[in-house]
Every structure is written in C-alpha cells, then in structure tokens.
Protein backbone atom coordinates (compact mmCIF):
# COMPACT_ATOMS: atom_id res chain seq x y z
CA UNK A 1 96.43 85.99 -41.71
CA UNK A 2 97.42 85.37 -45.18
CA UNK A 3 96.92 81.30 -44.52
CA UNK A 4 92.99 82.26 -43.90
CA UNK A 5 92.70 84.59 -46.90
CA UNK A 6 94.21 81.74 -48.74
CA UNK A 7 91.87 79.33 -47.56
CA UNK A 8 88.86 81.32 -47.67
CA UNK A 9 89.95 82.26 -51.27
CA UNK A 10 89.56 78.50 -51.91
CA UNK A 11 86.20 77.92 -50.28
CA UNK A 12 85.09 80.62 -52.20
CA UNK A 13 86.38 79.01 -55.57
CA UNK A 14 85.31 75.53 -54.49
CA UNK A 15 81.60 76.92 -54.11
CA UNK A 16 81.58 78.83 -57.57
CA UNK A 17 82.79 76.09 -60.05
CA UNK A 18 80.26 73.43 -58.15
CA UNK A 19 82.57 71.58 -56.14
CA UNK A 20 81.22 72.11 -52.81
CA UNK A 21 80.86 68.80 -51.59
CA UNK A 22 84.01 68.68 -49.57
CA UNK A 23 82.38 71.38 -47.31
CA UNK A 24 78.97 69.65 -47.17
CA UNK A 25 80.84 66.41 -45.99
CA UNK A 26 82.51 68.30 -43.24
CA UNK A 27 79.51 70.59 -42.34
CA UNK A 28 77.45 66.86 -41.85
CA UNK A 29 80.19 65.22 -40.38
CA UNK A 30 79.74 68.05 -37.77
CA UNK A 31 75.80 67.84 -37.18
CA UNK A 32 76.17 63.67 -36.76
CA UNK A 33 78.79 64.69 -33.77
CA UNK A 34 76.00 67.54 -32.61
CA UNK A 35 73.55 65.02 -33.06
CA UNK A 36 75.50 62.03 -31.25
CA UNK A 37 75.66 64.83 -28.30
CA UNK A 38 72.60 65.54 -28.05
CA UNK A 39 70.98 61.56 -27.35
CA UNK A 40 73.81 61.06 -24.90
CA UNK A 41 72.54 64.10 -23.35
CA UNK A 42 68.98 62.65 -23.43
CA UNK A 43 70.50 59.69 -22.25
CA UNK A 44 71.95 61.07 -19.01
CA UNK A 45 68.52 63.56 -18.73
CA UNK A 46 66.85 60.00 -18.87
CA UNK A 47 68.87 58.13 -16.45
CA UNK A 48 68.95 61.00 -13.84
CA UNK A 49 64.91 61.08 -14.41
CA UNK A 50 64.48 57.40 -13.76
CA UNK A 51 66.61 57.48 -10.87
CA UNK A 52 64.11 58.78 -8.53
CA UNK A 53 61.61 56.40 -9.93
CA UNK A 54 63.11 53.48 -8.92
CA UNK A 55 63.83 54.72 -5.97
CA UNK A 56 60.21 55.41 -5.00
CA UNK A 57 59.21 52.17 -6.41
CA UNK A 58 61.54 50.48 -3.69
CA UNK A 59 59.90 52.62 -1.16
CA UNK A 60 56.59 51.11 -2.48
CA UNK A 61 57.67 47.36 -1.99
CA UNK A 62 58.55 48.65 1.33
CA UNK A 63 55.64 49.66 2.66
CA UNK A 64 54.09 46.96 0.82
CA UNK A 65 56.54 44.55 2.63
CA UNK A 66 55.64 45.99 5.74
CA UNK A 67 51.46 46.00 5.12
CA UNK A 68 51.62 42.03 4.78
CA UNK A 69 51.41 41.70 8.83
CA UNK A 70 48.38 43.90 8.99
CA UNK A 71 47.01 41.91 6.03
CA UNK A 72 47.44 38.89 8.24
CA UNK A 73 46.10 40.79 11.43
CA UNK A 74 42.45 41.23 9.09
CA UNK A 75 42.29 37.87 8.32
CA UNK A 76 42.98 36.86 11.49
CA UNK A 77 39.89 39.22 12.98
CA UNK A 78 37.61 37.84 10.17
CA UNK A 79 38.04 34.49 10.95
CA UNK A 80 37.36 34.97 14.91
CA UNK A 81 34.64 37.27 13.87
CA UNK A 82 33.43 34.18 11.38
CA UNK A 83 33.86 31.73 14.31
CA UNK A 84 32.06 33.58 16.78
CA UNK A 85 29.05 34.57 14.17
CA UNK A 86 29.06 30.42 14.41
CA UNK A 87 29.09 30.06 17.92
CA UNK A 88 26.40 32.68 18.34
CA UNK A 89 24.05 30.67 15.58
CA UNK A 90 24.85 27.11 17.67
CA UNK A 91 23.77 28.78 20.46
CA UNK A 92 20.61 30.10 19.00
CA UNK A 93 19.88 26.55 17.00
CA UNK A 94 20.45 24.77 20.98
CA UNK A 95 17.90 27.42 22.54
CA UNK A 96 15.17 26.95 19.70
CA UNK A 97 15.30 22.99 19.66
CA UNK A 98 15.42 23.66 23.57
CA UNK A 99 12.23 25.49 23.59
CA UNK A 100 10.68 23.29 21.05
CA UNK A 101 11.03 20.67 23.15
CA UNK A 102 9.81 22.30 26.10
CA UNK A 103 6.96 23.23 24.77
CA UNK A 104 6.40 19.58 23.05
CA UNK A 105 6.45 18.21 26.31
CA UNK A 106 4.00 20.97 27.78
CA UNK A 107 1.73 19.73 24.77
CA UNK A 108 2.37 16.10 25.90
CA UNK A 109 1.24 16.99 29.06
CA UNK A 110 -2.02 18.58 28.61
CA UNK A 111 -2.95 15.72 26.04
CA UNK A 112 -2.23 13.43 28.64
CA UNK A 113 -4.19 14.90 31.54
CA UNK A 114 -7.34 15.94 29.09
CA UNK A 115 -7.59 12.18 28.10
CA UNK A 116 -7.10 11.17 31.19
CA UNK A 117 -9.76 13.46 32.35
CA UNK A 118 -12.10 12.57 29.10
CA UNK A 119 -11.51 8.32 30.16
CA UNK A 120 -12.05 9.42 33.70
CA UNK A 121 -15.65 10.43 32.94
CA UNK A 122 -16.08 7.90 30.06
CA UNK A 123 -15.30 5.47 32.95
CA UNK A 124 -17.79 6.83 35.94
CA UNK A 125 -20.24 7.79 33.36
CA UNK A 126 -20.69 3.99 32.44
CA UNK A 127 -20.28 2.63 35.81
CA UNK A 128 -22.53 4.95 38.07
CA UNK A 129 -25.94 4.24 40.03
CA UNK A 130 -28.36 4.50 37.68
CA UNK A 131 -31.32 7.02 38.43
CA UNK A 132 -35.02 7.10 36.78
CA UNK A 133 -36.64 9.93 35.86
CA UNK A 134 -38.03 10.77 38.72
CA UNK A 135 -34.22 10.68 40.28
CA UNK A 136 -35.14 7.41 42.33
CA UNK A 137 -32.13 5.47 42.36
CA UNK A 138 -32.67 2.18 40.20
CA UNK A 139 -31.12 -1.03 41.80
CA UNK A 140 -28.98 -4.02 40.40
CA UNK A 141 -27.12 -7.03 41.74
CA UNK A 142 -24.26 -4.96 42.71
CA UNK A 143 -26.13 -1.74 44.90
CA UNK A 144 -25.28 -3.75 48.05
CA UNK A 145 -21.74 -3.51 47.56
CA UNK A 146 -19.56 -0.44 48.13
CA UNK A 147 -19.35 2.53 46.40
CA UNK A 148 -15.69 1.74 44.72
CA UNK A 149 -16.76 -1.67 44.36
CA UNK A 150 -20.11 -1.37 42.69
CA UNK A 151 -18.10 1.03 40.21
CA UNK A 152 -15.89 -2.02 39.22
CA UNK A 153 -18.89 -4.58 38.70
CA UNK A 154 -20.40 -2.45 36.11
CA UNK A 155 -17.50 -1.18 34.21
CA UNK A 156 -16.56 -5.01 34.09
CA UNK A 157 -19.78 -5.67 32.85
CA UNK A 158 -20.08 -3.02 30.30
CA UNK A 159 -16.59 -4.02 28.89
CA UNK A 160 -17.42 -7.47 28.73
CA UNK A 161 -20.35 -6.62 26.47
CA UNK A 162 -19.19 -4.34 24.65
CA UNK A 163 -16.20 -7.11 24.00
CA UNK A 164 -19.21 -10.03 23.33
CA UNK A 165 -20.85 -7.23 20.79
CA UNK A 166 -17.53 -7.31 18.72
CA UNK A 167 -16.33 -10.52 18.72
CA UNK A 168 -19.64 -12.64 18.93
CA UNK A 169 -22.53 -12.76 16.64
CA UNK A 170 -25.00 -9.71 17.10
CA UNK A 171 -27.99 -12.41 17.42
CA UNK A 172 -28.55 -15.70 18.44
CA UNK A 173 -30.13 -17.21 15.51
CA UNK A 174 -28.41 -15.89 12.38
CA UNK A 175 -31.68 -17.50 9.95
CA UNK A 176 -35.56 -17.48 10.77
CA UNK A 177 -37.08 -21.20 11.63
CA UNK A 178 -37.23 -23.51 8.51
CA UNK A 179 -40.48 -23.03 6.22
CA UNK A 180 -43.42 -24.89 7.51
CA UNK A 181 -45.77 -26.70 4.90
CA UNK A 182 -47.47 -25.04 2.27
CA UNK A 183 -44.02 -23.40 1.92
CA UNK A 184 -41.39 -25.45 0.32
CA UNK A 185 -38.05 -25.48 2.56
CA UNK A 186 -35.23 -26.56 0.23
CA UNK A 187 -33.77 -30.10 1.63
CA UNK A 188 -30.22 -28.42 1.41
CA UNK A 189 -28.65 -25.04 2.98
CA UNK A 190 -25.85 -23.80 0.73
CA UNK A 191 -23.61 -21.05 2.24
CA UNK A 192 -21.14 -19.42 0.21
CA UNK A 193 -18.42 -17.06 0.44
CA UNK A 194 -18.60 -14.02 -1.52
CA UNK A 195 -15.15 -12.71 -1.70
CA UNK A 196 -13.19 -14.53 -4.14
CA UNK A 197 -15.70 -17.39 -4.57
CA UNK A 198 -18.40 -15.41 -6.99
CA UNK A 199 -16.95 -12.04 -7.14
CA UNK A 200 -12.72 -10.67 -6.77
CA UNK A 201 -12.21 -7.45 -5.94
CA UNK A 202 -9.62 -5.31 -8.86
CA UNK A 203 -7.99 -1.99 -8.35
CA UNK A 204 -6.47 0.56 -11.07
CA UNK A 205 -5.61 3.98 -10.79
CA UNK A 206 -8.08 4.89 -13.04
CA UNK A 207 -11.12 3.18 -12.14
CA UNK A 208 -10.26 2.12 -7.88
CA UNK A 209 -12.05 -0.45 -6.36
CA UNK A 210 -14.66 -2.79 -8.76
CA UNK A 211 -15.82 -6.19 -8.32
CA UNK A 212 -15.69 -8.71 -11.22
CA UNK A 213 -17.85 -11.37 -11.57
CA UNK A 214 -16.39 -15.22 -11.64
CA UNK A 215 -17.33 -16.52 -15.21
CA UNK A 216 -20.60 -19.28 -14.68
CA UNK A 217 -21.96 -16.98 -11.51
CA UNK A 218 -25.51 -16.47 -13.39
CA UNK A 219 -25.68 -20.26 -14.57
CA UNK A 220 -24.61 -21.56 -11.13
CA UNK A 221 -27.50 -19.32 -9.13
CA UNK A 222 -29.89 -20.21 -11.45
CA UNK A 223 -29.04 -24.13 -11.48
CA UNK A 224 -29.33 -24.10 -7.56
CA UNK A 225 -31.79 -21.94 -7.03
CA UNK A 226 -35.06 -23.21 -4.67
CA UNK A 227 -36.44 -25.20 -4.19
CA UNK A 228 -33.32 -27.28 -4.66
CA UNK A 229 -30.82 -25.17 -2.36
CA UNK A 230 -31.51 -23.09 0.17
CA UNK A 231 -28.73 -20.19 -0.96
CA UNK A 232 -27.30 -18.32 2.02
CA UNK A 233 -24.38 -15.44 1.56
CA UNK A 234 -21.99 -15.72 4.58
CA UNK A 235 -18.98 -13.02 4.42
CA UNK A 236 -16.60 -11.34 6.50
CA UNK A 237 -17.24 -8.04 4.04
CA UNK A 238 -18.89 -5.05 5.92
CA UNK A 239 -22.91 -4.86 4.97
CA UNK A 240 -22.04 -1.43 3.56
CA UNK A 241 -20.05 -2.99 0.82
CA UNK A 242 -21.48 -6.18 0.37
CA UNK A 243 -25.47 -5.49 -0.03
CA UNK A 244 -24.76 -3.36 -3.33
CA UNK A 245 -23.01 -5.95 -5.07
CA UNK A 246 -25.34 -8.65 -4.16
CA UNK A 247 -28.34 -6.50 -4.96
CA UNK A 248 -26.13 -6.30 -9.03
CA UNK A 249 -25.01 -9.57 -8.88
CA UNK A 250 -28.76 -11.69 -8.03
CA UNK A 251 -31.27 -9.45 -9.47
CA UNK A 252 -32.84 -12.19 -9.48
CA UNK A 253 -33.55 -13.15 -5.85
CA UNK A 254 -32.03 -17.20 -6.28
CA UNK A 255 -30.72 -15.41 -2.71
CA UNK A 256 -32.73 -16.58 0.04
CA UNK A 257 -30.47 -14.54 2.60
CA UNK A 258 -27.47 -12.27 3.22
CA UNK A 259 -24.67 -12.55 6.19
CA UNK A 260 -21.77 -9.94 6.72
CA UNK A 261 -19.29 -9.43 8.94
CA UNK A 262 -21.37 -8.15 12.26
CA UNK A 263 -23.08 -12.38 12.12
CA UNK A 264 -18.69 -13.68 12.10
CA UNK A 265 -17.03 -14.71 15.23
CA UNK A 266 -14.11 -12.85 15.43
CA UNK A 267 -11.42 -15.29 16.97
CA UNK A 268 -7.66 -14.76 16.85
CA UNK A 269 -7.97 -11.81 14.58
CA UNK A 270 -10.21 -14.21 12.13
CA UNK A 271 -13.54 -13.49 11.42
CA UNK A 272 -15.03 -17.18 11.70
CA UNK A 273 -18.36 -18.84 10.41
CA UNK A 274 -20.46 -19.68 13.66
CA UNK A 275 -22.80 -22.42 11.91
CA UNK A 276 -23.64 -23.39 15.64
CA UNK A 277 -25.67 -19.59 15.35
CA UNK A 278 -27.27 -20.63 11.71
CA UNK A 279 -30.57 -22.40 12.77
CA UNK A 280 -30.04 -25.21 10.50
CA UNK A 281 -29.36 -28.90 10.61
CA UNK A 282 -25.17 -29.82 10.10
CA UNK A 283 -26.23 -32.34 8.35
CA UNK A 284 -27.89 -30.96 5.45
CA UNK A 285 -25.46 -27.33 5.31
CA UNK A 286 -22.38 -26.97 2.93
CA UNK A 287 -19.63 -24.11 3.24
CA UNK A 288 -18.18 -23.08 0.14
CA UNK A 289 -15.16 -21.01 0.82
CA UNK A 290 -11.40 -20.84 0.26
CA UNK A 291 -10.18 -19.50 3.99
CA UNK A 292 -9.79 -22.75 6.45
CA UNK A 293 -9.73 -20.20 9.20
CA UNK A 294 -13.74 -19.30 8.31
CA UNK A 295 -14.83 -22.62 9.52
CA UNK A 296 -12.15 -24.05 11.35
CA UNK A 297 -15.54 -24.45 13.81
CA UNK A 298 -16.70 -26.83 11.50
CA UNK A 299 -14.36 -28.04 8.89
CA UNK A 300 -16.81 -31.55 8.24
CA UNK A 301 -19.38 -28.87 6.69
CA UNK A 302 -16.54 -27.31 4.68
CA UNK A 303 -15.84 -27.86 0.73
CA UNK A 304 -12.62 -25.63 0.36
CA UNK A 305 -11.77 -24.78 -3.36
CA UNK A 306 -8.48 -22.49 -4.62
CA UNK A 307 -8.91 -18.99 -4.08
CA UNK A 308 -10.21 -17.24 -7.51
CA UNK A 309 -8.06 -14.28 -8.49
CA UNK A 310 -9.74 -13.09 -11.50
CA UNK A 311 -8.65 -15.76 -14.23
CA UNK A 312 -11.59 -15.37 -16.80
CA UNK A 313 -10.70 -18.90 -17.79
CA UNK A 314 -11.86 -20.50 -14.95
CA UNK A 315 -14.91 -23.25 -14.74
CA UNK A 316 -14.77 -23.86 -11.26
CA UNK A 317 -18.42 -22.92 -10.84
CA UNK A 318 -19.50 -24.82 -13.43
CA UNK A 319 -18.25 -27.96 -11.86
CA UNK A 320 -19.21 -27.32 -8.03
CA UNK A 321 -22.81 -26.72 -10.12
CA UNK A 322 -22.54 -30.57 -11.16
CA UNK A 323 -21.22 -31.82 -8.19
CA UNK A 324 -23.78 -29.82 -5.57
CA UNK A 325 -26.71 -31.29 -7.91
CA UNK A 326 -25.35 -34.60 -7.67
CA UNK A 327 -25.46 -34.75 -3.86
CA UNK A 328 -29.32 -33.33 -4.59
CA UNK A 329 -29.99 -36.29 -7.24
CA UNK A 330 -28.42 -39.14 -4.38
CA UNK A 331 -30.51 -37.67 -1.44
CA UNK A 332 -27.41 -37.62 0.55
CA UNK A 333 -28.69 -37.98 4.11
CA UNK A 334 -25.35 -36.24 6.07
CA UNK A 335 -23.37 -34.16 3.29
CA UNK A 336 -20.57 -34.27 5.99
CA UNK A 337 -19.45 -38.13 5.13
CA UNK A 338 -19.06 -36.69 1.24
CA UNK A 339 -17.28 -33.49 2.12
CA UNK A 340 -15.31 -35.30 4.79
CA UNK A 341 -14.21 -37.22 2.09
CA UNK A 342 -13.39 -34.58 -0.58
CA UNK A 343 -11.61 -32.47 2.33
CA UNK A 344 -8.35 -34.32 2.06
CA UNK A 345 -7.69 -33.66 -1.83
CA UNK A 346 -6.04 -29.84 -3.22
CA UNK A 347 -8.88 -29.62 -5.54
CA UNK A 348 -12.19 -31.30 -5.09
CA UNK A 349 -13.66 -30.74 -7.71
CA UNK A 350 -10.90 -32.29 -9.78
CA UNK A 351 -11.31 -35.24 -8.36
CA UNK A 352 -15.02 -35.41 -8.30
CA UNK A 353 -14.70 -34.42 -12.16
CA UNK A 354 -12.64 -38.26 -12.41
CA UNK A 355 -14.80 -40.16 -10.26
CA UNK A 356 -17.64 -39.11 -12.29
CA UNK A 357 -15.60 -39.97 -15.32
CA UNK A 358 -14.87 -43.36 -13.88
CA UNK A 359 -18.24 -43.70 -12.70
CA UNK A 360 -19.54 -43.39 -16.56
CA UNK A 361 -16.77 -45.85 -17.84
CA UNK A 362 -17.96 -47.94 -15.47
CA UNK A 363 -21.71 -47.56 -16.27
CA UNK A 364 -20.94 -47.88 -19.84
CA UNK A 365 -18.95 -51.41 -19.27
CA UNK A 366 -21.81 -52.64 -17.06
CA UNK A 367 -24.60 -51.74 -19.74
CA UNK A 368 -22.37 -53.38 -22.39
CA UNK A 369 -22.01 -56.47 -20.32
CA UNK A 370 -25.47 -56.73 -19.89
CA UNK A 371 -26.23 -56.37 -23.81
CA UNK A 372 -23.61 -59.30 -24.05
CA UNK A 373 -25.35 -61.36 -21.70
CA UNK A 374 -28.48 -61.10 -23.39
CA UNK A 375 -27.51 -61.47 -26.78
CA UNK A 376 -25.70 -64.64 -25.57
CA UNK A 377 -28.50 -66.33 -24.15
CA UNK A 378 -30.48 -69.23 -26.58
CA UNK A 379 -33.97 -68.26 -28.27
CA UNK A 380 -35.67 -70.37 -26.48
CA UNK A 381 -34.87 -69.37 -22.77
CA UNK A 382 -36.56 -66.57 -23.52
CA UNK A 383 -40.44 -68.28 -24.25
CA UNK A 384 -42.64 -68.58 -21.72
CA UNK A 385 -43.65 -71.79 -19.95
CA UNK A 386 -47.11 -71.78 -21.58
CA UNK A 387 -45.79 -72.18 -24.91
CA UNK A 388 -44.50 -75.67 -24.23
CA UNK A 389 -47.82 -76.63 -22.85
C-alpha cells in the first residue's frame, strides 16, 4: 500500500515539473502491443473467412471437372446432327438432278417424236399423187408403180433437185448470146473476182464490216472498158452483198454483167467457176482470181495473182491493165497459150513486167543497129539507077 502511494506520488511529480515522457513511452509501448493484437486478430478473422472460399472454389473445379463429358456428349450430337443435315442435302441434290434429268429426257422425247412427225409429213407431202383442181388425180412416170414405191420415186426426185438447185448453176446459160452487128461485141470476155481482187473486206469494232477499194480500181475499169473487154463480175459473194458494192464501186457501168454465188458450182465445199455455163468462146475468156479451187474446171483460162489484203501500196492493177491491153494490141487468137504460159510463175505479172522490159532493150538495140547500118552504107548506094544514066 505504501509502495503505490509512493509510486503514484511520483507519477504525479513526473507530470507537474514536465517530465512525462517516461509514461507516454510506456502508455505507446502498450497501444503498439494492442495494435499488434488486433491485425493478428484480423489475420485469423481473414484466414477463417477465406477458408470456406477455397473450399467452394474446389467444389467449382469439381463440377466443372465433371461437366467436361457432357461438353463432349454436345459436340458429339452437333456433329451427327451436322452430318445428317449433310446427308439429308445429298439426298435432296441426287433427287433434283434425278428429276432434272427425267424430265430432260421427257423433253428429248417429245422433240424427237414432233420432228419426226413434222419430217413425216414434210416427206409424204412432197412425195404424194398429185391432184388438179378439180381433184382428178394427175399422172407421172411413176403412177404405175405401187403405192410405197411411187412414194420413193418422187421423194428421190425432189431431193435430187433440190440437191442440183444448190450445188449447180440456177441456169444454163449464165450470159445472153454475143451482140449481133450494129452492136459492138468486145473481141475479149474478162471475168474477175471481186473479193480480194478489186475490193478486201476490213472489220473494226467501231465501224464492222466495209469494203476498201484496191488502189488503180477506177483507172483499170476505165482502161478496159468496151468495146475493148467485155467485163464480167464472177463471185462466190451472196447477190445481197455484192450488188451494193458494185453499184459504188462502177457508177459508171464499164460492167457489162454481174455473177454471185447462186451461178458457182459448189464442189467439195468450193464454190467453183462453171465457164462451161458462160456462153462464151474459151478461147477469147480470162479469169482473174487468186483461189485455184474457183477454176480448177479450167485452169488454161486462169491468170492467178497474190491475194490482195489491203496494202494501199500495191500496183497490181495497174500492171494486169498493161498486160490485158497488150494481149488486145497482139490480137491474141487463144489467150489460153499466153496464160498457159504465165500459169507456172508466183507472180505473173512480175514476169510479164521483165519480158516487156527485155522486149524494149531489145527493140531499142534493133533500132540502133539499124541506124548503124544505114549510116554505114556509101553515098552513093543510096542514088537511084536513073542518075547514072
């Protein structure tokens, strides 16, 4: 009792004359214990509290765990479910081409029995009895036969001429008879090619088909015009093309006549020149053309020259010009034994262009020869007798 009087006494004193930092020390010394206490409390609080948590967080990757097979079991159902969506769309793919083709051949069908049906008719339709117009039935060669057989006969005859109306000339004589007198018939008939002789045709996408004009056409019509040639268009070209550009290209008329493709012989898929069918004598006709296979008929009558394909350098016409007026100049009785000759060379006219350049050589020698010859002779061989009388 009297120790705690004592040492409250000396608290007391401690506090009064300012030294009371002893007690503070050991008052905070006490709260950082209290304080220390406390956060391990929290601590263990904190720990206990978590406890559960990771327990039910082990329960979660449990049941997690044990979700993964019904995971799989989904995928698995998809995928057969996937599959069979598949199947069901191969199936429906098979049964549509299945009926397309069905009905394709259905189609078929009915095509083929209409034509056959539509040829049927065609067929008896062109090979009946014929009947006036009083219904009398009209005889022919074949009305003695039997029925089956007189239906043959004339469907053979029809198809051979419809076959003679396509691959023969549609008349007999292609050209009227020669002019008689007062007329003048021209001595020579010249028969050219259109196509890529005067004219090549040229196609753009802006402007489509056009026919140009071989440089020299106007000069060469107008230079063998009659009464010299008798000019004579012979083409494989239908008459629907052809007739306009010859009507723009001779506006002139040097064009005695015009041939297209329905006056050809057609003859291993070649339309051919049938100058048998022209109404002319061989021996006075000339082909121009660059096709061998338009007159392989009658080659002796052909000049062949290199196909034109549009060049606008070319003088080709100028030269045939020359050499068709020479054979009018000469009076060449058979043109065939000059175009005979011509027919073994590339290009004619080539040659002919250095035979007439030999030809003046030659003709210039002779006349220089000649002026020699005279000049060399003495003054007086060239008096008369009657001066020495």
């Amino acid at each position: 009792m009297a120790f705690a009087l004592r040492s409250l006494r000396i608290f007391c004193r401690n506090i009064h004359n300012g030294n009371g930092n002893g007690a503070l020390l050991s008052l905070r010394k006490s709260n950082t214990k209290l304080n220390l206490i406390r956060i391990t409390e929290r601590y263990k609080s904190t720990i206990e509290d978590s406890v559960p948590k990771i327990a039910g967080s082990l329960t979660n990757i449990s049941v997690t765990s044990s979700s993964i097979p019904s995971l799989q079991q989904n995928l698995n159902e998809k995928k057969e479910q996937n599959e069979s969506n598949t199947n069901n769309e191969d199936e429906e793919d098979r049964k549509q081409r299945e009926q397309s083709w069905k009905m394709m051949k259905i189609s078929f069908i009915i095509f083929g029995v209409s034509l056959g049906a539509m040829g049927g008719m065609f067929i008896y339709d062109i090979s009946r009895p014929v009947y006036d117009e009083n219904g009398d039935l009209v005889e022919d060669e074949f009305s003695h036969l039997p029925f089956f057989q007189q239906l043959w006969k004339r469907l053979y005859r029809e198809l051979t001429y419809y076959k003679k109306l396509v691959q023969e000339p549609s008349r007999e004589k292609l050209l009227p008879d020669p002019l008689k007198y007062p007329y003048i018939q021209p001595p020579y008939t010249l028969v050219l090619e259109m196509t890529d002789v005067l004219v090549h045709p040229d196609w753009t996408y802006q402007t489509g088909w056009r026919f140009k004009k071989r440089p020299g056409v106007d000069q060469f019509l107008e230079a063998l015009a009659p009464p010299q040639f008798e000019i004579v268009i012979y083409t494989a070209e239908s008459g629907m093309s052809a007739f306009p550009i010859l009507d723009s290209l001779d506006p002139n008329g040097y064009i005695m006549y015009r041939l297209v493709r329905d006056a050809t012989r057609f003859v291993d898929g070649h339309h051919v020149k049938d100058l048998d069918a022209i109404n002319r004598d061989l021996k006075k006709v000339i082909v121009v053309d660059w096709n061998a296979n338009s007159v392989k008929f009658h080659p002796d009558n052909a000049l062949k020259l290199p196909r034109w394909n549009g060049n606008d350098d070319d003088t080709t016409l100028y030269d045939l010009a020359a050499f068709l007026k020479t054979i009018h100049a000469t009076s060449v009785d058979d043109v065939r034994d000059v175009l005979s000759y011509y027919r073994q060379f590339d290009n004619p006219l080539e040659v002919f262009r250095e035979n007439q350049r030999k030809l003046l050589l030659q003709m210039q020698e002779d006349e220089s020869q000649k002026e020699q010859q005279s000049n060399s002779k003495p003054l007086t061989s060239k008096w008369s007798k009657t001066f020495f009388r």
